[in-house]
Every structure is written in C-alpha cells, then in structure tokens.
C-alpha atoms as a PDB file:
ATOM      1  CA  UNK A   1      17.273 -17.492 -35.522  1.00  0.00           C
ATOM      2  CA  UNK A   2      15.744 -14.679 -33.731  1.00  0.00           C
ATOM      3  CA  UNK A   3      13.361 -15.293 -30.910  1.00  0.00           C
ATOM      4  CA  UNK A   4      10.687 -14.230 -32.551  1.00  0.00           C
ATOM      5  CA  UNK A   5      10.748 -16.489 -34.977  1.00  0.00           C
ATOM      6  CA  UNK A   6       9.942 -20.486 -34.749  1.00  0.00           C
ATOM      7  CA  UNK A   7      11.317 -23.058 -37.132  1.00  0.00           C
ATOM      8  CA  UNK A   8       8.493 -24.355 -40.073  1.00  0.00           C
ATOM      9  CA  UNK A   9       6.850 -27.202 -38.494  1.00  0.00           C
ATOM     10  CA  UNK A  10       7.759 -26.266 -34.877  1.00  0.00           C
ATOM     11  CA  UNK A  11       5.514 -26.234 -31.716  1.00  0.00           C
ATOM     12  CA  UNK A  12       4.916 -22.481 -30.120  1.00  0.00           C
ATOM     13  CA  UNK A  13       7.619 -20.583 -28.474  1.00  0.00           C
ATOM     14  CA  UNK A  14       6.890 -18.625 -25.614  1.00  0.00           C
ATOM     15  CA  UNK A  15       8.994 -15.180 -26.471  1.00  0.00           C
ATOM     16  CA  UNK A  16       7.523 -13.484 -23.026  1.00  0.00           C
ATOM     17  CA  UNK A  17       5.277 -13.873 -20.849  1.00  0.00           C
ATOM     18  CA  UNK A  18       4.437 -12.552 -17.216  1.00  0.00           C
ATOM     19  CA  UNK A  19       1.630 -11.353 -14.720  1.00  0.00           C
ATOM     20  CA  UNK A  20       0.603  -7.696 -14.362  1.00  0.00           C
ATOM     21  CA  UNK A  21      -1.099  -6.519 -10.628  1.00  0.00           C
ATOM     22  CA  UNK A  22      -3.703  -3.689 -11.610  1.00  0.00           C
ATOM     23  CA  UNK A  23      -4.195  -0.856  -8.968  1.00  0.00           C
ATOM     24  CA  UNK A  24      -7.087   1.896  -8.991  1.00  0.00           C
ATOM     25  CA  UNK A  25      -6.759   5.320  -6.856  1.00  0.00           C
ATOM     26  CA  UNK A  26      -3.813   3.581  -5.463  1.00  0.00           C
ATOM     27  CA  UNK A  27      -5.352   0.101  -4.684  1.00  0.00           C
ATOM     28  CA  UNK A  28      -4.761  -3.406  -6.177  1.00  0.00           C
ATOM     29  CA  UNK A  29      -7.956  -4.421  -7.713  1.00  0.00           C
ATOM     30  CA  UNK A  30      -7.029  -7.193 -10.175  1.00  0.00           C
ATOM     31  CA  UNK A  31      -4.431  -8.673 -12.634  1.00  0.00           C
ATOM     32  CA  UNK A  32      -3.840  -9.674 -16.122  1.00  0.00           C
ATOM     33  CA  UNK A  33      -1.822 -12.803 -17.016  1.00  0.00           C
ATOM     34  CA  UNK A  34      -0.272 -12.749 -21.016  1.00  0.00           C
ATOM     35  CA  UNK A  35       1.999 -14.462 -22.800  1.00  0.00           C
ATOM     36  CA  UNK A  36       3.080 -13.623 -26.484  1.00  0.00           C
ATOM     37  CA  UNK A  37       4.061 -17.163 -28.302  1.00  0.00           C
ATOM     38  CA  UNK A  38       6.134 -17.518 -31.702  1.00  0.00           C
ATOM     39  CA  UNK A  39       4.664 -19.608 -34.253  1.00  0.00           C
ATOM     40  CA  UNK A  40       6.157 -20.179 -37.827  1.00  0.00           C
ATOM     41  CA  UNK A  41       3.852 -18.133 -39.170  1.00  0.00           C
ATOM     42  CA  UNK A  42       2.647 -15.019 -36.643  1.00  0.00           C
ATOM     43  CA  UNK A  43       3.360 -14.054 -33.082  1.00  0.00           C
ATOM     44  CA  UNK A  44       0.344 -14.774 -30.696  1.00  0.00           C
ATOM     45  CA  UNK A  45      -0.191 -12.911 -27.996  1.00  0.00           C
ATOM     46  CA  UNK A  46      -2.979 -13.880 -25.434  1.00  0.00           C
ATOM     47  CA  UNK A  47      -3.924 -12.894 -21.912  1.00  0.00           C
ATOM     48  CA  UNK A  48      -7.045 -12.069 -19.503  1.00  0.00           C
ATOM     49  CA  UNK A  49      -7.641  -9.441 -16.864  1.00  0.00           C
ATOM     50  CA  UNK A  50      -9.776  -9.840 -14.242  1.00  0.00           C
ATOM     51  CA  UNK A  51     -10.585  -6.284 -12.460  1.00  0.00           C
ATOM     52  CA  UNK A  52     -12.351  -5.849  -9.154  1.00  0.00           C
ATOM     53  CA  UNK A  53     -13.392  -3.546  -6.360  1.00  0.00           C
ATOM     54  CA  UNK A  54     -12.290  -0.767  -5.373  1.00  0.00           C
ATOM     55  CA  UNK A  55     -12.450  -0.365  -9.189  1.00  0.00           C
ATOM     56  CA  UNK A  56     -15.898   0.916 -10.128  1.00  0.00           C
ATOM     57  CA  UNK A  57     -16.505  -0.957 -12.712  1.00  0.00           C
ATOM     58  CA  UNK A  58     -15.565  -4.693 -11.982  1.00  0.00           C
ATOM     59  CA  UNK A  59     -15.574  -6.862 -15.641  1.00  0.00           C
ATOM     60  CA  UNK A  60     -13.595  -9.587 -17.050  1.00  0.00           C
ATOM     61  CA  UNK A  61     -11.916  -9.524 -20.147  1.00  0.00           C
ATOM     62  CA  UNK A  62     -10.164 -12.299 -22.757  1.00  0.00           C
ATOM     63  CA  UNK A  63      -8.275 -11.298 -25.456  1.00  0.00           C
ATOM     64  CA  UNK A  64      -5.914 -12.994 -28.856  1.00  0.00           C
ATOM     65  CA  UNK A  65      -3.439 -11.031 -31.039  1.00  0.00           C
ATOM     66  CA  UNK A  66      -2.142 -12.086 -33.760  1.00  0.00           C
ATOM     67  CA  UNK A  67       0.965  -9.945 -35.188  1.00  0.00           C
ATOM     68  CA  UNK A  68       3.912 -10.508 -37.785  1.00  0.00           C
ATOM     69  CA  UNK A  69       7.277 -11.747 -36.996  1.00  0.00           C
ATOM     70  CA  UNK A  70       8.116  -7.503 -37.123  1.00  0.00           C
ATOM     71  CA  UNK A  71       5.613  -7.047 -34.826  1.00  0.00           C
ATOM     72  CA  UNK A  72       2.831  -5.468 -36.559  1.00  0.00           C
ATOM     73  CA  UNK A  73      -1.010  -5.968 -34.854  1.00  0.00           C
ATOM     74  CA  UNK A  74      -2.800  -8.327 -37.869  1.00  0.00           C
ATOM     75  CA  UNK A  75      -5.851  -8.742 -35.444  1.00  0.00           C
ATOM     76  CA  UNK A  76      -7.524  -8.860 -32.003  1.00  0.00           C
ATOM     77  CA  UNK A  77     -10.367 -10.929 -31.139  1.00  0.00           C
ATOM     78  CA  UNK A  78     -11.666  -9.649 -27.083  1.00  0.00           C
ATOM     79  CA  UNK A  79     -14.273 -11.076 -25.381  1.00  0.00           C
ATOM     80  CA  UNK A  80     -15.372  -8.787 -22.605  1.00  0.00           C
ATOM     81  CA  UNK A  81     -17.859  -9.329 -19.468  1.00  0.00           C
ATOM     82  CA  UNK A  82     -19.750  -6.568 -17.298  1.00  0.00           C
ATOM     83  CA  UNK A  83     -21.667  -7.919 -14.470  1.00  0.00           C
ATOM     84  CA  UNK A  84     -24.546 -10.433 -17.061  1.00  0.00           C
ATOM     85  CA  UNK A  85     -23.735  -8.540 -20.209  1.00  0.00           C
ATOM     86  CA  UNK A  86     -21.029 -10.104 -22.774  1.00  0.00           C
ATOM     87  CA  UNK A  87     -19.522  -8.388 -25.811  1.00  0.00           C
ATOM     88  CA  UNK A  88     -17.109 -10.423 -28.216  1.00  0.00           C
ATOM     89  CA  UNK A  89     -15.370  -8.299 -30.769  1.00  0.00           C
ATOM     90  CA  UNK A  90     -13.243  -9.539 -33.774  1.00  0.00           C
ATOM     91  CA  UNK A  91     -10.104  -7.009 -35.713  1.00  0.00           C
ATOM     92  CA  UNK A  92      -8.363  -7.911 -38.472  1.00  0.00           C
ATOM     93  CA  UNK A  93      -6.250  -6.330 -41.081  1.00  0.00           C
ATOM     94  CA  UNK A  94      -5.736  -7.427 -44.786  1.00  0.00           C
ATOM     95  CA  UNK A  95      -2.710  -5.140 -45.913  1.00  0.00           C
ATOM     96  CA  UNK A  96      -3.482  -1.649 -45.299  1.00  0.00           C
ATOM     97  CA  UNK A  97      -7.485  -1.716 -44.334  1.00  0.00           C
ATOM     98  CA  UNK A  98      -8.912  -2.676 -41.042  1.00  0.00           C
ATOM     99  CA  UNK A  99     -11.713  -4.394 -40.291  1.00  0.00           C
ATOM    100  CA  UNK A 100     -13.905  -5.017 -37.096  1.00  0.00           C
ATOM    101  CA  UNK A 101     -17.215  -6.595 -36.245  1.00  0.00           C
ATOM    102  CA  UNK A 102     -18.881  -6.096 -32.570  1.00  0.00           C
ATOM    103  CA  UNK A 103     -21.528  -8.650 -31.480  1.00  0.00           C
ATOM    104  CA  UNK A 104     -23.278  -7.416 -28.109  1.00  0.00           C
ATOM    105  CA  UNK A 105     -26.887  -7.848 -26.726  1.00  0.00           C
ATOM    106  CA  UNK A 106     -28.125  -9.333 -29.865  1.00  0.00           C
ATOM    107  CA  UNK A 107     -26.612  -6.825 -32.018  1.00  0.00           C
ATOM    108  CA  UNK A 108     -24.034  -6.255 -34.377  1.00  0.00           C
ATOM    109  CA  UNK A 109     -21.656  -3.121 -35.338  1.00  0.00           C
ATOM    110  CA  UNK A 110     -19.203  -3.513 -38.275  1.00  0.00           C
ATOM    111  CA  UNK A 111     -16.234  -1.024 -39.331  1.00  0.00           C
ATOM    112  CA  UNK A 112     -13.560  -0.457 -41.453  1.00  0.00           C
ATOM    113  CA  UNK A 113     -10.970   1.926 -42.838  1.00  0.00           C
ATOM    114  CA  UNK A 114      -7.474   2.599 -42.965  1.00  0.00           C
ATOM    115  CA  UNK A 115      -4.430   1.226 -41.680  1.00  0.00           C
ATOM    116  CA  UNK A 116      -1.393   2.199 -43.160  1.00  0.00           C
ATOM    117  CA  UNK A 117       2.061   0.704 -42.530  1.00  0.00           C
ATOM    118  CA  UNK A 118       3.068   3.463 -40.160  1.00  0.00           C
ATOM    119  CA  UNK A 119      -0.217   2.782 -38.045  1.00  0.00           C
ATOM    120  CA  UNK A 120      -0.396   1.506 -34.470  1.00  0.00           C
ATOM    121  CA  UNK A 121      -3.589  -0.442 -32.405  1.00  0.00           C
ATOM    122  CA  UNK A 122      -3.892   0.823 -29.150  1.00  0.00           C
ATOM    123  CA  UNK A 123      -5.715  -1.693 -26.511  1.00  0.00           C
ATOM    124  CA  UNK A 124      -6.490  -2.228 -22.852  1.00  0.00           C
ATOM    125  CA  UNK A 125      -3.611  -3.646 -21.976  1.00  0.00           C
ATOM    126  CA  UNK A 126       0.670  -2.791 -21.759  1.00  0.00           C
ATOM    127  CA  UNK A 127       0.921  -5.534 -23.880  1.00  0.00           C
ATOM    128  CA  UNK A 128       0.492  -3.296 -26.497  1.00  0.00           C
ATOM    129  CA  UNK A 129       2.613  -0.845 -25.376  1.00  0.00           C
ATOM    130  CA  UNK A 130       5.550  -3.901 -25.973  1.00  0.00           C
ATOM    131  CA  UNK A 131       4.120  -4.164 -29.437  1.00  0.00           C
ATOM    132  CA  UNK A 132       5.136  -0.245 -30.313  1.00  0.00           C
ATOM    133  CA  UNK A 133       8.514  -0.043 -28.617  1.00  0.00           C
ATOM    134  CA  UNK A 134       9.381  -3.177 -30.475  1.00  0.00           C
ATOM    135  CA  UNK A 135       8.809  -1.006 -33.408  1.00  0.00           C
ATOM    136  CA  UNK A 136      11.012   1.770 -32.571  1.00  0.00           C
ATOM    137  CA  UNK A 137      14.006   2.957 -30.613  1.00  0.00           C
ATOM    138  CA  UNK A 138      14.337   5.703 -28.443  1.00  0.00           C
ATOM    139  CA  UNK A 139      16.883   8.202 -26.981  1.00  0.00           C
ATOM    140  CA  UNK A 140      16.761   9.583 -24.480  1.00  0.00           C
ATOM    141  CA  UNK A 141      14.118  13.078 -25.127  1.00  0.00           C
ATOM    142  CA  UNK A 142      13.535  10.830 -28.338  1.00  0.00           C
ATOM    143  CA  UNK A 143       9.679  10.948 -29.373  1.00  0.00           C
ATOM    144  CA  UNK A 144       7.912   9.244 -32.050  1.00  0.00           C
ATOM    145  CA  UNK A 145       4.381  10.552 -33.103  1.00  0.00           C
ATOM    146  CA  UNK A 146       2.094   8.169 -35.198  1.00  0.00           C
ATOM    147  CA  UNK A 147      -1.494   7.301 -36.408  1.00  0.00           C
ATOM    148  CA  UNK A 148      -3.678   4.516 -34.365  1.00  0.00           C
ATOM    149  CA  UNK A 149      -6.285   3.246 -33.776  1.00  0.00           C
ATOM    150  CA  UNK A 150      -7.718   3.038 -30.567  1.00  0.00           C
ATOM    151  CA  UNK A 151      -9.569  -0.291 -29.259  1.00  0.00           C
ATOM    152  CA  UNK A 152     -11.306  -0.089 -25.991  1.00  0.00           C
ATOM    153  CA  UNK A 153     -14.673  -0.119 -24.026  1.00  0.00           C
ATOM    154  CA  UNK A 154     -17.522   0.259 -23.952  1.00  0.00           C
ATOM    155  CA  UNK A 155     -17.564  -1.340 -27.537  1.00  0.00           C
ATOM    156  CA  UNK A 156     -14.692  -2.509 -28.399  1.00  0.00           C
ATOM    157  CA  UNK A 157     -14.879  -0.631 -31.459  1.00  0.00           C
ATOM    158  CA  UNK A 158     -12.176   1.335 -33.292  1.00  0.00           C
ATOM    159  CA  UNK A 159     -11.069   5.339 -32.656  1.00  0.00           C
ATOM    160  CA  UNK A 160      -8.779   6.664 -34.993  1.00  0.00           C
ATOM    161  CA  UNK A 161      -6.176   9.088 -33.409  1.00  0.00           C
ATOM    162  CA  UNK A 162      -2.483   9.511 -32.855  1.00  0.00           C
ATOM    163  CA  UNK A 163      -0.187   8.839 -30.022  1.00  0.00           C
ATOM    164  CA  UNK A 164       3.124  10.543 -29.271  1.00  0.00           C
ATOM    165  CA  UNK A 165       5.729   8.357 -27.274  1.00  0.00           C
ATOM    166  CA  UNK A 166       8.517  10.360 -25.137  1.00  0.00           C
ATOM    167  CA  UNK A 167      11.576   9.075 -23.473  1.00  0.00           C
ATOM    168  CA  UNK A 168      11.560  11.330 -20.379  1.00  0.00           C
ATOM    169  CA  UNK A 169      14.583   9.182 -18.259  1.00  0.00           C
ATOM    170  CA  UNK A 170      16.728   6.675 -19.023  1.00  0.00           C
ATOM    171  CA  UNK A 171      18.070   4.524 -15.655  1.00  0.00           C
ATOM    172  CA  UNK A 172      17.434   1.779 -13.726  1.00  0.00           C
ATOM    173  CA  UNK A 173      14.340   0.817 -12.337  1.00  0.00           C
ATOM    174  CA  UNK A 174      14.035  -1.830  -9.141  1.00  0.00           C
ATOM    175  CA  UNK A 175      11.212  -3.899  -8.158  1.00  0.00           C
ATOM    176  CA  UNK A 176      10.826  -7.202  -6.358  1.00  0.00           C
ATOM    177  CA  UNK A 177      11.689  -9.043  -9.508  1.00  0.00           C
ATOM    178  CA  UNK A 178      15.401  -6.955  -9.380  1.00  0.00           C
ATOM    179  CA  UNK A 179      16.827  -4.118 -10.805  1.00  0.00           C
ATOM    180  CA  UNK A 180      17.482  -4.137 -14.818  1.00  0.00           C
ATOM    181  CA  UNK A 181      17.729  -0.886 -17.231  1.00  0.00           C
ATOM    182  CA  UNK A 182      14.594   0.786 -18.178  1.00  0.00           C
ATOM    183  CA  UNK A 183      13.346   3.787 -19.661  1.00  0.00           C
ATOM    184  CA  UNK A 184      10.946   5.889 -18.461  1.00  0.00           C
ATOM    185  CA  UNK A 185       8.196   7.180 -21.414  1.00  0.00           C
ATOM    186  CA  UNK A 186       5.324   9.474 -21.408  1.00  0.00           C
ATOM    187  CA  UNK A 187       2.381   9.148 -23.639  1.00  0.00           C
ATOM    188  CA  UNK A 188      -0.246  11.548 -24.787  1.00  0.00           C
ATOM    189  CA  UNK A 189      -2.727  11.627 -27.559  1.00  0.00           C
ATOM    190  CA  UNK A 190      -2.006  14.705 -30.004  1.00  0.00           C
ATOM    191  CA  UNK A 191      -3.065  17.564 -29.987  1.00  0.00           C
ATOM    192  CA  UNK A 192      -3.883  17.082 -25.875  1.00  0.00           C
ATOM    193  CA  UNK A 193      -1.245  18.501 -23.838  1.00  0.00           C
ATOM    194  CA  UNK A 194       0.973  15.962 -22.569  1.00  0.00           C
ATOM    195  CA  UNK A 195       0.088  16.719 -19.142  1.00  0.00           C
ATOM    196  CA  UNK A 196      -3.628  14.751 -20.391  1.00  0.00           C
ATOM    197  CA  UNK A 197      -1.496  11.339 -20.595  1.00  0.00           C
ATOM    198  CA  UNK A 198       0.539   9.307 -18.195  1.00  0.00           C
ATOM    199  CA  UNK A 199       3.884   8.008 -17.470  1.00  0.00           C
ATOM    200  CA  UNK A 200       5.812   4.114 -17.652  1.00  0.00           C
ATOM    201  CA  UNK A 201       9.005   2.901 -17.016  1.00  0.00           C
ATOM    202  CA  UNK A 202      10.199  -0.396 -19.736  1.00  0.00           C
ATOM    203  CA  UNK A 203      12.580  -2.687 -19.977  1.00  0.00           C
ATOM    204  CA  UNK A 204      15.278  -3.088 -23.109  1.00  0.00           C
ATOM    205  CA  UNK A 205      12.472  -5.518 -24.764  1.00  0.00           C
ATOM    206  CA  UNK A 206       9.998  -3.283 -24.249  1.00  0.00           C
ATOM    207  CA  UNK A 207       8.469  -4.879 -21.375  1.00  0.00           C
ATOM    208  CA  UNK A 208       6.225  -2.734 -19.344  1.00  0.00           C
ATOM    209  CA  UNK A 209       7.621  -2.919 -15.245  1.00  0.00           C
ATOM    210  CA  UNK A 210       4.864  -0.163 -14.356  1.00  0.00           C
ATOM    211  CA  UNK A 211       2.689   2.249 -14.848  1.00  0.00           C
ATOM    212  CA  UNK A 212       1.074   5.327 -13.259  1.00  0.00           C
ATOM    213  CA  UNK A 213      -1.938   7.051 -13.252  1.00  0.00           C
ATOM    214  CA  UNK A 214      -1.347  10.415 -15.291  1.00  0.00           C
ATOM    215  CA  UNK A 215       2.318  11.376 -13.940  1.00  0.00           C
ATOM    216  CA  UNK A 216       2.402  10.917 -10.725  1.00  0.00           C
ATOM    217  CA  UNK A 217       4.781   7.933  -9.771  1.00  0.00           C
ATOM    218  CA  UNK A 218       3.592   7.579  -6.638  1.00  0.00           C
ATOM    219  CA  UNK A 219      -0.233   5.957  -8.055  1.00  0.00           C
ATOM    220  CA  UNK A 220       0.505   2.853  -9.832  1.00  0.00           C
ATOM    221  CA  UNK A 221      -1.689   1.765 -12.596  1.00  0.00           C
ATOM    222  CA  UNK A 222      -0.444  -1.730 -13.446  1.00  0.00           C
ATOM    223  CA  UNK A 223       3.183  -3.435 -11.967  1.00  0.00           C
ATOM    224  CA  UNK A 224       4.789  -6.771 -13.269  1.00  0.00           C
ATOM    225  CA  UNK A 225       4.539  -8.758 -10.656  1.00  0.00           C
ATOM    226  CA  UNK A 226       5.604 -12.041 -12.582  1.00  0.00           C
ATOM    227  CA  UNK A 227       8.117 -12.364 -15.773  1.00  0.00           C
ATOM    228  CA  UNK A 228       9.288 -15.234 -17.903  1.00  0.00           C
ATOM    229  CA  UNK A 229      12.044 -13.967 -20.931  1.00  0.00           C
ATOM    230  CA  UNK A 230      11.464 -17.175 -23.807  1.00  0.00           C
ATOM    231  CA  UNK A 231      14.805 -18.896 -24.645  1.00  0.00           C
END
C-alpha cells in the first residue's frame, strides 16, 4: 500500500505535514502550518497562514483541499480575513469543469469553465507546489509547461493561465532540519520572461524547503521550519 492511500474503513493518515516561516523584503512576518492526510477516499490537505508586519498587508487565511489518491486538486474551500472584512470561497471540480462561488461583504460571485486532465490549481501556498511535482518528474534542465488556474486574492476567484516549471540545479540543500537532496526549480507564467517568476529548492517528495523572492537566494519567501514524513 502506498502512502497515499488508507485502507477502506481506516482513520486519516497523515502523509506530510510541517510548518512554513514566511519572510517579506527579507523579514519573518508570519507562518503557515499544513498537513495533507490520506483518507480511503481523497487526500486532504489543510493548513492556515497567519501573515504580519513588516508585511503590508497583515490577513489571516484558512484553507481545505481535497485531491485524488494521484494527486489531482478536486476542490479548495479558503476562508480569508483582512483587518474586519471576511471572504469564504468554495472550488470544486466534477470531471473536467470547475466550479467556484465567492461570498464577501454580502455578495456573491460564481464561475466556471474548464479543467482538463492536464490542468493545474495554483494557490497561496507551496503546498501546491507539492501537489504539481507529485505529478511529474524532472531532470535536471527538465521543464514542464501546463494550463492552470490561478486562485488567489483579492477574491479568491479563478485566473486561467499557464505555468512553466524548470529544474535549474540538482544538489543538496541544508537547513536546520539537515541536509537531504533537493532540486532547485524556477517558475514563470508563459509568455512572461522567466526572469518575471522566482526560484525554490524541493525535496524528492516534492516538499518545498524554501523559497525566494524572484531569483535572488539571498531574500527568502517562505522556509520549512518544521517537517513530519507520514509512515
């Protein structure tokens, strides 16, 4: 039995779970604690981030994935908080059409259109980032360019696009938590120049260990501070 997969009748399995520290313009101004479960039927994935100053826009956000055992995004629910305003946003996919409704301030937005098979969901958080490389392998100068769709503020409402994912080094990467192989990736959004994106080094599961803003390694974006591999 693979580990992302739980026995029929069996209670959730945690598959990974961990603690990111969030940094803007070089400072730590929050963290997001996740954990992705295994359930008979789905993987969940669930987490918060709390950001605060020096970012400039302290908020609060809450989110739940659900995915198939191959890793494919089936839906996202996010509830979001900005100073005294509150957005909740529900995403869900039936086969190859996407759907999404956005309550906020006594309103509400709905969507929906494609989602092929080849199709990623793009999100706030490296969580997501797992989700892809789970999906693929990589080389190294290995690049895989595909549709998604983009989920992020101030709505929480869907962008269509594409992303392009690069393996740029292949090494070892050392933190407090140890040393363990990694890859280093850049990601842009076609047809901006790569130089538009930014850089992260992952583990062999597709963990993200860190991120930097744009490409330069010495401004992190997000570290794992805190990592637990399910058994």
């Amino acid at each position: 039995m693979s580990l992302t997969e739980a026995r029929p009748g069996a209670e959730p399995r945690t598959v990974f779970s961990g603690r990111y520290a969030m940094f803007f313009s070089g400072r730590e101004c929050g963290e997001e604690r996740w954990l992705i479960e295994a359930t008979p039927d789905q993987l969940v994935a669930r987490g918060e981030q709390v950001i605060t100053a020096p970012h400039p826009f302290p908020n609060h956000q809450q989110y739940r994935v659900t995915l198939t055992h191959d890793w494919r995004v089936t839906g996202l629910e996010v509830e979001w908080v900005v100073g005294e305003r509150k957005l909740h946003a529900t995403h869900s996919a039936t086969g190859e059409m996407w759907r999404a409704r956005i309550a906020y301030a006594d309103h509400v937005k709905e969507q929906e259109g494609d989602y092929p098979g080849m199709c990623e969901v793009d999100f706030t958080t490296h969580v997501f980032s797992t989700f892809i490389l789970q999906r693929r392998d990589f080389a190294m100068d290995g690049e895989h360019e595909f549709p998604v769709l983009t989920i992020g503020p101030p709505y929480m409402a869907v962008t269509p696009g594409r992303l392009l994912y690069r393996c740029v080094e292949v090494g070892e990467y050392t933190s407090p938590l140890g040393s363990r192989a990694a890859k280093r990736y850049r990601v842009s959004r076609p047809p901006e120049n790569e130089s538009e994106g930014f850089t992260f080094w992952a583990d062999e599961d597709g963990i993200v260990l860190e991120s930097y803003e744009g490409h330069d390694v010495s401004r992190p974006w997000m570290r794992l501070v805190e990592y637990r591999h399910g058994g």
